[in-house]
C-alpha atoms as a PDB file:
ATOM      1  CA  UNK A   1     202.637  58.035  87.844  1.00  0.00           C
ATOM      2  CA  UNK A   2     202.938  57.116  91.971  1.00  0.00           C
ATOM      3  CA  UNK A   3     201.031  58.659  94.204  1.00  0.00           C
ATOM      4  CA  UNK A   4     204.382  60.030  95.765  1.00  0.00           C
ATOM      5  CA  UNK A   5     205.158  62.039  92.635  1.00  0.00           C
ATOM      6  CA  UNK A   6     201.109  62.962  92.562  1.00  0.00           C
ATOM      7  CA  UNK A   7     201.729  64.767  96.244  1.00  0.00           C
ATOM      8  CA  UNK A   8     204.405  66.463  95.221  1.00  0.00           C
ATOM      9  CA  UNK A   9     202.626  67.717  91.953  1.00  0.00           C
ATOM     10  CA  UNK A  10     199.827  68.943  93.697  1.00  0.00           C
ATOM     11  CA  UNK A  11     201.469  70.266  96.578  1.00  0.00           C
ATOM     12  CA  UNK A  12     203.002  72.581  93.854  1.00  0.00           C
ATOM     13  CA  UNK A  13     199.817  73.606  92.461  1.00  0.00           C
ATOM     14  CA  UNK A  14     198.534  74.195  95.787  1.00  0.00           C
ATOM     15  CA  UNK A  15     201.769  76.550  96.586  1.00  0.00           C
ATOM     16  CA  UNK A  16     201.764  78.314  93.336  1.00  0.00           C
ATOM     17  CA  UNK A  17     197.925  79.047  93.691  1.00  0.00           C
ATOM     18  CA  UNK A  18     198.275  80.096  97.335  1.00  0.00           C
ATOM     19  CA  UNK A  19     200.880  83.271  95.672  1.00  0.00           C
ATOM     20  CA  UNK A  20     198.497  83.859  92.834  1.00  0.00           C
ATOM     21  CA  UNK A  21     195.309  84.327  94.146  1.00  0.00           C
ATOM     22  CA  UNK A  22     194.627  86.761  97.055  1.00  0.00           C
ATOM     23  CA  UNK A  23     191.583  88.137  99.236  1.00  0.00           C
ATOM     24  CA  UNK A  24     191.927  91.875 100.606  1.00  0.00           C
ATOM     25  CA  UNK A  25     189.783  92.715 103.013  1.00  0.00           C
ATOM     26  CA  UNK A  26     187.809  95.973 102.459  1.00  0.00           C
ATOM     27  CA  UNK A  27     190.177  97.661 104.879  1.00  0.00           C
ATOM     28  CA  UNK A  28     193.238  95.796 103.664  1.00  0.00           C
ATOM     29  CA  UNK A  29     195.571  97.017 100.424  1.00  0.00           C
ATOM     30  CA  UNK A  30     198.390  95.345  98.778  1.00  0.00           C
ATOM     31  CA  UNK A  31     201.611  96.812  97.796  1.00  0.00           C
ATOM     32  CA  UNK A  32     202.530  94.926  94.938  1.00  0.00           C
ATOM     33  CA  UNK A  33     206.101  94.830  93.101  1.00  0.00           C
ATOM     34  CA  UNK A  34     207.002  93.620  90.030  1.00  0.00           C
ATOM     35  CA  UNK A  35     210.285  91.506  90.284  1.00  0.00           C
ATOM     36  CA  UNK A  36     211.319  94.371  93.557  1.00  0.00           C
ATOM     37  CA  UNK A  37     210.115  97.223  91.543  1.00  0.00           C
ATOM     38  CA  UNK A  38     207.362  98.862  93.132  1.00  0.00           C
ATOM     39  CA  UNK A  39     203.833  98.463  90.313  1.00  0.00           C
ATOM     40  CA  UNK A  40     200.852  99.486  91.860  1.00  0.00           C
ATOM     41  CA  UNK A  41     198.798  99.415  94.748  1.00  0.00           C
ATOM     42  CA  UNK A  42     195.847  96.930  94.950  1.00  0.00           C
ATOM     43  CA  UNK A  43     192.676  96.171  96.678  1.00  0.00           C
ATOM     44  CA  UNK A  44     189.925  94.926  98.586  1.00  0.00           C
ATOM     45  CA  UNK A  45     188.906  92.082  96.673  1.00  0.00           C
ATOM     46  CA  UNK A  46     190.111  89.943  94.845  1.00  0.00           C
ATOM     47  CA  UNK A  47     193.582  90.472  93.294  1.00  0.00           C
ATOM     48  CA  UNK A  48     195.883  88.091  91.079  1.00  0.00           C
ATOM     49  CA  UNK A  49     200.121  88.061  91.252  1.00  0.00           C
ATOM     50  CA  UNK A  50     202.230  86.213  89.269  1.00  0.00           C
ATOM     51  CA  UNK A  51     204.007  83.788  91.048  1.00  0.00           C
ATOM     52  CA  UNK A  52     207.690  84.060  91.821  1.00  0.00           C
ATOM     53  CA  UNK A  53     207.790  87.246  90.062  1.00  0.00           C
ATOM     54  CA  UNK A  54     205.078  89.607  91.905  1.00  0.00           C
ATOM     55  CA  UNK A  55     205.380  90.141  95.830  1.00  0.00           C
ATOM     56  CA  UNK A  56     202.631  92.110  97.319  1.00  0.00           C
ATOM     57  CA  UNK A  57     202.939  93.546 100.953  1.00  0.00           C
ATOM     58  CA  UNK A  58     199.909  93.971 102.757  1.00  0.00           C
ATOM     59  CA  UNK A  59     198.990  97.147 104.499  1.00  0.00           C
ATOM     60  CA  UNK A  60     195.811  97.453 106.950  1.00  0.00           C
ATOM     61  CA  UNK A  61     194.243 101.056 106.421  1.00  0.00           C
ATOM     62  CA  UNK A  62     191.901 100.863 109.862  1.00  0.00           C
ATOM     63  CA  UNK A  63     192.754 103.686 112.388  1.00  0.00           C
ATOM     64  CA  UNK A  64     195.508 102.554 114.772  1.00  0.00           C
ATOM     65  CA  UNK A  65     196.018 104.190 118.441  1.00  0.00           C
ATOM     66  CA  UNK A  66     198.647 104.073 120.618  1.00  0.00           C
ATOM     67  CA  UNK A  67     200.139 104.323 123.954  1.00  0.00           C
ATOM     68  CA  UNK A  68     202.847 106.921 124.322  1.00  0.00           C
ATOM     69  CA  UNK A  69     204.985 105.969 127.341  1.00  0.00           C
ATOM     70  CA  UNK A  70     205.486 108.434 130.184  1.00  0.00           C
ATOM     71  CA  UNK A  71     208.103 111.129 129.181  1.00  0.00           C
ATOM     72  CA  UNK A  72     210.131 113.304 131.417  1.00  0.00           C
ATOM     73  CA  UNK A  73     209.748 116.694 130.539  1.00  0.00           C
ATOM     74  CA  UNK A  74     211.209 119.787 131.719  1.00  0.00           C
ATOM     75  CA  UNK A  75     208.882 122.977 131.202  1.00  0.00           C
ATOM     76  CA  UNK A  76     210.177 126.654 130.227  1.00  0.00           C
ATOM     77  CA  UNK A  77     210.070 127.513 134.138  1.00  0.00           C
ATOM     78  CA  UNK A  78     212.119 124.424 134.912  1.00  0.00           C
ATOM     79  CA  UNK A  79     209.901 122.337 136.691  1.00  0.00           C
ATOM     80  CA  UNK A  80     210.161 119.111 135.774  1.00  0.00           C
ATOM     81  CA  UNK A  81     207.248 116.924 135.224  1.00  0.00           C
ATOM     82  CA  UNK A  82     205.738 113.116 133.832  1.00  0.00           C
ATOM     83  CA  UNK A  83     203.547 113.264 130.500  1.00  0.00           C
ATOM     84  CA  UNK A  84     202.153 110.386 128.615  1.00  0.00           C
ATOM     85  CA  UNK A  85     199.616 110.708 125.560  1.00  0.00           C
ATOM     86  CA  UNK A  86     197.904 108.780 123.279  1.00  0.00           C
ATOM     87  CA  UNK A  87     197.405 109.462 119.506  1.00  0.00           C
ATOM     88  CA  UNK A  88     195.116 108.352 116.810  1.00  0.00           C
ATOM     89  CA  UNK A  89     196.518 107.721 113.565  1.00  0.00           C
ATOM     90  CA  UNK A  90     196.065 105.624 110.364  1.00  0.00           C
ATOM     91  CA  UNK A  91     197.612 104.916 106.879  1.00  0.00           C
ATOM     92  CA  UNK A  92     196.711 106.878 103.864  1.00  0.00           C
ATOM     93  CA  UNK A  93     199.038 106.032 101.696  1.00  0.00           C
ATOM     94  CA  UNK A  94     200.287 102.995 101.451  1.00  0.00           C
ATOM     95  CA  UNK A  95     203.017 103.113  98.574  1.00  0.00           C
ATOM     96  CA  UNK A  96     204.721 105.514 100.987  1.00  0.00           C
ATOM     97  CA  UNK A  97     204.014 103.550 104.152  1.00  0.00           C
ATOM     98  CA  UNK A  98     205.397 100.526 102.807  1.00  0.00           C
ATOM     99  CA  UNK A  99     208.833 102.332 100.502  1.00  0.00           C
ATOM    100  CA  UNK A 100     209.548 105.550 102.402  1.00  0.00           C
ATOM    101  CA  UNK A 101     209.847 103.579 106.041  1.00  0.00           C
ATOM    102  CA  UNK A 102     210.880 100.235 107.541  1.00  0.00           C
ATOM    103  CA  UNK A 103     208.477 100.144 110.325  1.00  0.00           C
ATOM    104  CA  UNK A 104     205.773 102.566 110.104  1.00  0.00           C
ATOM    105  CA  UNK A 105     204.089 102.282 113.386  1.00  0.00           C
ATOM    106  CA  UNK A 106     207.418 102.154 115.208  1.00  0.00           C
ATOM    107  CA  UNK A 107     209.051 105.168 113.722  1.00  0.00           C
ATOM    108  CA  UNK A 108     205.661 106.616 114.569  1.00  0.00           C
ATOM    109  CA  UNK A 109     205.372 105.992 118.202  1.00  0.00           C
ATOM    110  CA  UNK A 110     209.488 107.349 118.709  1.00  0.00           C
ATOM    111  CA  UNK A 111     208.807 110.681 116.942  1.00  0.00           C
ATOM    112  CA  UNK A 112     205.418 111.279 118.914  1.00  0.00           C
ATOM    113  CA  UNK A 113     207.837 110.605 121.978  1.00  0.00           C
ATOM    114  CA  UNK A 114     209.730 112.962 120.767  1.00  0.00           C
ATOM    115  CA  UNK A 115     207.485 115.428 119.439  1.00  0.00           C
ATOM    116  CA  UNK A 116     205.584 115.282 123.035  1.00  0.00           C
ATOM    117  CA  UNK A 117     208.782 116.438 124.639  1.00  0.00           C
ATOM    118  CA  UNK A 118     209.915 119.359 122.366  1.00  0.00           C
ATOM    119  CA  UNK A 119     206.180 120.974 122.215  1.00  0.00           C
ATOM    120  CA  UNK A 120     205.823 120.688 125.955  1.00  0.00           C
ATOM    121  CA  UNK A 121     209.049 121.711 126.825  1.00  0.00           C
ATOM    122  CA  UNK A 122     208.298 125.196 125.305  1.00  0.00           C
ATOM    123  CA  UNK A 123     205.163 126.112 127.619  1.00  0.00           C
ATOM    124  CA  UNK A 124     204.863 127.083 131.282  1.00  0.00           C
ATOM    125  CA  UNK A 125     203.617 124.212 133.782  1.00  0.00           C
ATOM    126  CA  UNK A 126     200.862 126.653 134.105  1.00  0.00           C
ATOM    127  CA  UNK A 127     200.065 126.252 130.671  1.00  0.00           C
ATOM    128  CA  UNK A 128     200.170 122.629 130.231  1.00  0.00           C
ATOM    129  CA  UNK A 129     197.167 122.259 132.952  1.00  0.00           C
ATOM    130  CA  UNK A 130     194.951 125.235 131.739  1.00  0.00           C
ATOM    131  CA  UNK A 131     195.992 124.555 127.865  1.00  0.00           C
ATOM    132  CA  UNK A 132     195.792 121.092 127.167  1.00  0.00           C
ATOM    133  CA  UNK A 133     193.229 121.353 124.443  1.00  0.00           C
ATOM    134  CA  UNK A 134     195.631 123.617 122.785  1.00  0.00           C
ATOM    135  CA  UNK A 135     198.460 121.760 123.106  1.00  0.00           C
ATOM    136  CA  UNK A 136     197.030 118.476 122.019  1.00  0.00           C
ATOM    137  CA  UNK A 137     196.282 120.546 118.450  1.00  0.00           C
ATOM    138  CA  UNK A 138     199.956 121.770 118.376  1.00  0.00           C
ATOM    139  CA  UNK A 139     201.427 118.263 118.896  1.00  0.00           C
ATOM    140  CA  UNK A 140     199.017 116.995 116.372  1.00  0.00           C
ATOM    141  CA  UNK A 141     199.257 119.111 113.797  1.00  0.00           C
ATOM    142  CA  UNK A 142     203.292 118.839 114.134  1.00  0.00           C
ATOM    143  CA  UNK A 143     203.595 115.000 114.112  1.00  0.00           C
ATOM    144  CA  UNK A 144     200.559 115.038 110.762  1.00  0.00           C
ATOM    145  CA  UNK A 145     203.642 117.609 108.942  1.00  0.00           C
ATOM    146  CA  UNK A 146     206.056 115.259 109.481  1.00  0.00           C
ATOM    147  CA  UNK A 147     204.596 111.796 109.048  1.00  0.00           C
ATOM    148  CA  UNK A 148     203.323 113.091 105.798  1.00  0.00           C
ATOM    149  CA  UNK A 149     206.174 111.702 103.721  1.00  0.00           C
ATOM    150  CA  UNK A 150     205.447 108.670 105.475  1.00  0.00           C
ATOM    151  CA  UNK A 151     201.385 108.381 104.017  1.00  0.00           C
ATOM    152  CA  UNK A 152     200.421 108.503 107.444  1.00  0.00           C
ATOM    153  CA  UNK A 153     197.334 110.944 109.040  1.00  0.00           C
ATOM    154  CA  UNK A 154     197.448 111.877 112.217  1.00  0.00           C
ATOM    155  CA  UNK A 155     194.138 112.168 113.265  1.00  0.00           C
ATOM    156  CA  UNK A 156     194.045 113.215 117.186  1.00  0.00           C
ATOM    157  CA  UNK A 157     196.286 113.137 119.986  1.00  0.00           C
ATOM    158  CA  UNK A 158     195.290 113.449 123.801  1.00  0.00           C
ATOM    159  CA  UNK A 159     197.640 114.104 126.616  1.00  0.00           C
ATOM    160  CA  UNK A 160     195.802 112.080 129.595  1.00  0.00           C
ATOM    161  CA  UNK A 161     198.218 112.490 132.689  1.00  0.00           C
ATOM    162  CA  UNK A 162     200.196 115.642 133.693  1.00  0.00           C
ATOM    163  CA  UNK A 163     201.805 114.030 137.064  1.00  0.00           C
ATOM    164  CA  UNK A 164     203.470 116.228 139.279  1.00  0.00           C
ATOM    165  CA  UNK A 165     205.482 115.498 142.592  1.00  0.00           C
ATOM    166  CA  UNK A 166     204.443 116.105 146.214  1.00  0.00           C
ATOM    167  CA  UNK A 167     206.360 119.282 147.162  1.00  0.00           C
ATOM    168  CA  UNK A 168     204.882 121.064 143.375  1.00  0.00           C
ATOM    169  CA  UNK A 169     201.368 119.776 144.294  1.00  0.00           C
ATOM    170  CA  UNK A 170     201.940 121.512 147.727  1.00  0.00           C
ATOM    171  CA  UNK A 171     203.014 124.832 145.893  1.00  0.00           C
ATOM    172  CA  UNK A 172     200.096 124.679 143.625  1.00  0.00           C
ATOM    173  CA  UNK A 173     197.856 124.690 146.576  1.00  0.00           C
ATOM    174  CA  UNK A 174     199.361 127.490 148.005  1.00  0.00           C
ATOM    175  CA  UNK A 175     199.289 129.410 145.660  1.00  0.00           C
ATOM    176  CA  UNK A 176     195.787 128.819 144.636  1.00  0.00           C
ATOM    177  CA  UNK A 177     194.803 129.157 148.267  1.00  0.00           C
ATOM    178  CA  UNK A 178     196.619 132.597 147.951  1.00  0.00           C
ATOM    179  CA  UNK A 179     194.683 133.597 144.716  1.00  0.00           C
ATOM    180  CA  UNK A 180     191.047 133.080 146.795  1.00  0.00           C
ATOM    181  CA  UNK A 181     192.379 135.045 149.429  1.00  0.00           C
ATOM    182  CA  UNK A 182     193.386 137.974 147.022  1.00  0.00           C
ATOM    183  CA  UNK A 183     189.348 137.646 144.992  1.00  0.00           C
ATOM    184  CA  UNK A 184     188.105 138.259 148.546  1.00  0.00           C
ATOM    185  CA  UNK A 185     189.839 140.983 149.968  1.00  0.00           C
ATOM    186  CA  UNK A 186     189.155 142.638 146.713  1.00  0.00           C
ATOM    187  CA  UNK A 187     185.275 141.704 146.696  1.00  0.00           C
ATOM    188  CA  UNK A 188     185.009 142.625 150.187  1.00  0.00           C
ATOM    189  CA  UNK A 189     186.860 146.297 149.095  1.00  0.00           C
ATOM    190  CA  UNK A 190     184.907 146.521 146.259  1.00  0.00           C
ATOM    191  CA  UNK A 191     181.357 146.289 148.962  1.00  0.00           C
ATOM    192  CA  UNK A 192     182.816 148.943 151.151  1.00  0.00           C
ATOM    193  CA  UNK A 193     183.527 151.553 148.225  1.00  0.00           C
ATOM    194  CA  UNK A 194     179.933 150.807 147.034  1.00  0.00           C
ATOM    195  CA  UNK A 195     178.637 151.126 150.660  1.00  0.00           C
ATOM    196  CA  UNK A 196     180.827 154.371 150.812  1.00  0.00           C
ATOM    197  CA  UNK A 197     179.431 156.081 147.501  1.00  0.00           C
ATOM    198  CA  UNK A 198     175.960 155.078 148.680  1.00  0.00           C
ATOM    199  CA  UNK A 199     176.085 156.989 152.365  1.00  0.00           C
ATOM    200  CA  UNK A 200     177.601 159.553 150.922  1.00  0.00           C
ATOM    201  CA  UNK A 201     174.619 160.292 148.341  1.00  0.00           C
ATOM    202  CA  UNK A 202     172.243 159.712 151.131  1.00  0.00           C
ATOM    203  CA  UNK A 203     174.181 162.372 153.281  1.00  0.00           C
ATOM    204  CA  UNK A 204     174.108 164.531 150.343  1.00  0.00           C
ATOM    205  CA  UNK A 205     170.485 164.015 150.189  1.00  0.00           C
ATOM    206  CA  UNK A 206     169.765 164.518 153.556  1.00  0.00           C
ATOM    207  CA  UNK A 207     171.526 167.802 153.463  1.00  0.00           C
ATOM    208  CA  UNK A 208     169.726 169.298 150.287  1.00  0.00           C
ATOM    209  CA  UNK A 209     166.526 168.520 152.017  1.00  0.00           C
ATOM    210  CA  UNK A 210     165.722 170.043 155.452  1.00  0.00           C
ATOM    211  CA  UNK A 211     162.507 168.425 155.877  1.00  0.00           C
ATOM    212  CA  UNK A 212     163.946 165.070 154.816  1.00  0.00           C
ATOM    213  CA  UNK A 213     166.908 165.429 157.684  1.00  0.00           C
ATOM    214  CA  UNK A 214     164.021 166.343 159.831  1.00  0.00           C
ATOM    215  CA  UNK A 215     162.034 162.840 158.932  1.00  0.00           C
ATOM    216  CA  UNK A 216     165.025 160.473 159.863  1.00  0.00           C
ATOM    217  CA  UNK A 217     165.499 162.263 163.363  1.00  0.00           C
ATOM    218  CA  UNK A 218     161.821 161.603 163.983  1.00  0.00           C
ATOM    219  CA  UNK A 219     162.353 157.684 162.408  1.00  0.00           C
ATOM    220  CA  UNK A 220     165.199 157.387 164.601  1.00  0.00           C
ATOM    221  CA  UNK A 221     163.290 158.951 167.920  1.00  0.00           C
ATOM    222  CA  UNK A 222     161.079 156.060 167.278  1.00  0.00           C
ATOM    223  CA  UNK A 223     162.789 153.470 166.573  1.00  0.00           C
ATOM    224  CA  UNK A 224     165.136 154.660 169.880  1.00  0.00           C
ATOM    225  CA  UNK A 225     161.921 154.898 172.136  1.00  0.00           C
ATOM    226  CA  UNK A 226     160.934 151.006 170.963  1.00  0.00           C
ATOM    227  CA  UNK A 227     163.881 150.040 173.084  1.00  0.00           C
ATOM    228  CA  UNK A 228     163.137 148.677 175.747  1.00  0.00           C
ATOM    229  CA  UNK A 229     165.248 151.078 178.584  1.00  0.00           C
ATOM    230  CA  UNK A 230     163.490 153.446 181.594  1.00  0.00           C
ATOM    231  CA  UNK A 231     165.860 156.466 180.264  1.00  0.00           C
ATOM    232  CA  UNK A 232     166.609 158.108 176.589  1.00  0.00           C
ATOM    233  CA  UNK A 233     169.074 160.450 176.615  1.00  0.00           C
ATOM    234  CA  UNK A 234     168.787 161.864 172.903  1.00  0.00           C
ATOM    235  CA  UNK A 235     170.443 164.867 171.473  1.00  0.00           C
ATOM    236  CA  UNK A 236     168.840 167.387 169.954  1.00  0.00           C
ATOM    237  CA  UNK A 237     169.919 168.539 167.195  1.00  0.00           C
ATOM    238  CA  UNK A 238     169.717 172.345 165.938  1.00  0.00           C
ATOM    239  CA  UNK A 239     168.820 171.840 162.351  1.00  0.00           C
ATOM    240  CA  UNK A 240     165.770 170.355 164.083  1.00  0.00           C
ATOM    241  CA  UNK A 241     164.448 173.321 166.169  1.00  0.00           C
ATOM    242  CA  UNK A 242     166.151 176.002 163.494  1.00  0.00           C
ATOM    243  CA  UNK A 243     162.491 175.933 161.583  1.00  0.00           C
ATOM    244  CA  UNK A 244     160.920 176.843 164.579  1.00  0.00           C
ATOM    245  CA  UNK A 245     163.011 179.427 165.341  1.00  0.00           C
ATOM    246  CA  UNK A 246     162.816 181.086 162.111  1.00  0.00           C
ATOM    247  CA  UNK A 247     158.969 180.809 162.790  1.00  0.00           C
ATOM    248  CA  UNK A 248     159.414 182.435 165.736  1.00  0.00           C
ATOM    249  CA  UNK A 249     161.620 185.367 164.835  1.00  0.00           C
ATOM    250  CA  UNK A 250     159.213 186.179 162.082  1.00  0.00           C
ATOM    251  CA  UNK A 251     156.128 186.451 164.654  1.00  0.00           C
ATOM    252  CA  UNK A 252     158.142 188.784 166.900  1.00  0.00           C
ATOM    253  CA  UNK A 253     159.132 191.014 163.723  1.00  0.00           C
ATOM    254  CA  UNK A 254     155.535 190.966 162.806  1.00  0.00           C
ATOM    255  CA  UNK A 255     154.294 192.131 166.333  1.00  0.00           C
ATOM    256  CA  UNK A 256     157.246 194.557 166.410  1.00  0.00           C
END
């Protein structure tokens, strides 16, 4: 036998064990069909086909994320804004991933596009910048329903950019500049109706007690002759000298 013919021999060998023998990796499976008829799913380690007449597809089961591109979306009070996302996602089932869709990872990334868009386009701009931990759940939890039937989990997704234009970013300011303004007119309200309620116990209390009334004239006497002034002019009022008087009356009844 030549050595030509002893190539070709072993080149043969070489191809036929190269389809028989294969190494999955532990995060690798392998489709495998049996003349195109889907058999059974195999993997890691070390599986044997049958050449010519069992074709295996291999499917990597490792989490997978992904870019989704900026999307123009138009919120429920029309304003009309740029979104992109990212989401986390990875195979489950592989039969499904490799029968029920061409390109798994494609017809993934065009229904989170499209998925991003719908969800969004349902809330309030306010709500996509105060909400986004809640609306990352609902666009999750809407692309895991439908990629089901694919054997695909969808694990996370994170919106990371809200982008607004210039003249929006203006109006936001305004308005939150607006908002301040309201908390501290109402603070400041709220100090003068506690300052209000409190002088008008202490005037209550000052009235209920003569000798109390007649204390804060004296305090005030004082604290007026501290000044520093050559003249005090200084009412005087009646309530002060009306114990006196009735002191005085009595002595005159007394010696009447």
């Amino acid at each position: 036998m030549s050595i030509p013919v002893i190539g070709i021999i072993l080149a043969i060998a070489l191809l036929i064990l190269m389809n028989t023998i294969k190494v999955m990796k532990e995060y690798e499976r392998a489709v495998v069909f049996f003349l195109g008829k889907f058999q059974t799913v195999k993997g890691p380690g070390l599986i044997i086909l049958i050449p010519f007449i069992q074709t295996m597809t291999k499917v990597d089961l490792r989490v997978v994320v992904m870019d989704v591109p900026t999307q123009d979306v138009i919120s429920r009070d029309n304003v009309s804004v740029k979104v992109n996302a990212v989401i986390y996602f990875r195979v489950v089932d592989p039969e499904k991933a490799v029968i029920k869709v061409a390109n798994a990872f494609e017809a993934t990334s065009q229904l989170s596009q499209t998925t991003l868009r719908s969800v969004l386009g349902q809330h309030e701009l306010d709500d996509m910048l105060a909400e986004r931990d809640k609306l990352n759940v609902d666009i999750q939890n809407l692309l895991d329903q439908r990629t089901e039937n694919w054997g695909i989990k969808v694990a996370n997704v994170e919106i990371k950019h809200i982008d607004l234009d210039e003249s929006m970013i203006r109006a936001i300011a305004q308005q939150a500049e607006a908002e301040r303004s309201r908390r501290a007119k109402i603070i400041n309200a709220e100090g003068e109706m506690q300052a209000a309620d409190r002088l008008a116990q202490a005037a209550r209390t000052l009235a209920s007690e003569e000798q109390a009334l007649q204390l804060r004239y004296l305090q005030t006497l004082k604290d007026v002759a501290g000044e520093k002034t050559n003249t005090i002019i200084f009412p005087l009022p009646l309530d002060l000298i009306k114990p006196f008087m009735e002191i005085s009356a009595k002595g005159k009844t007394r010696e009447s």
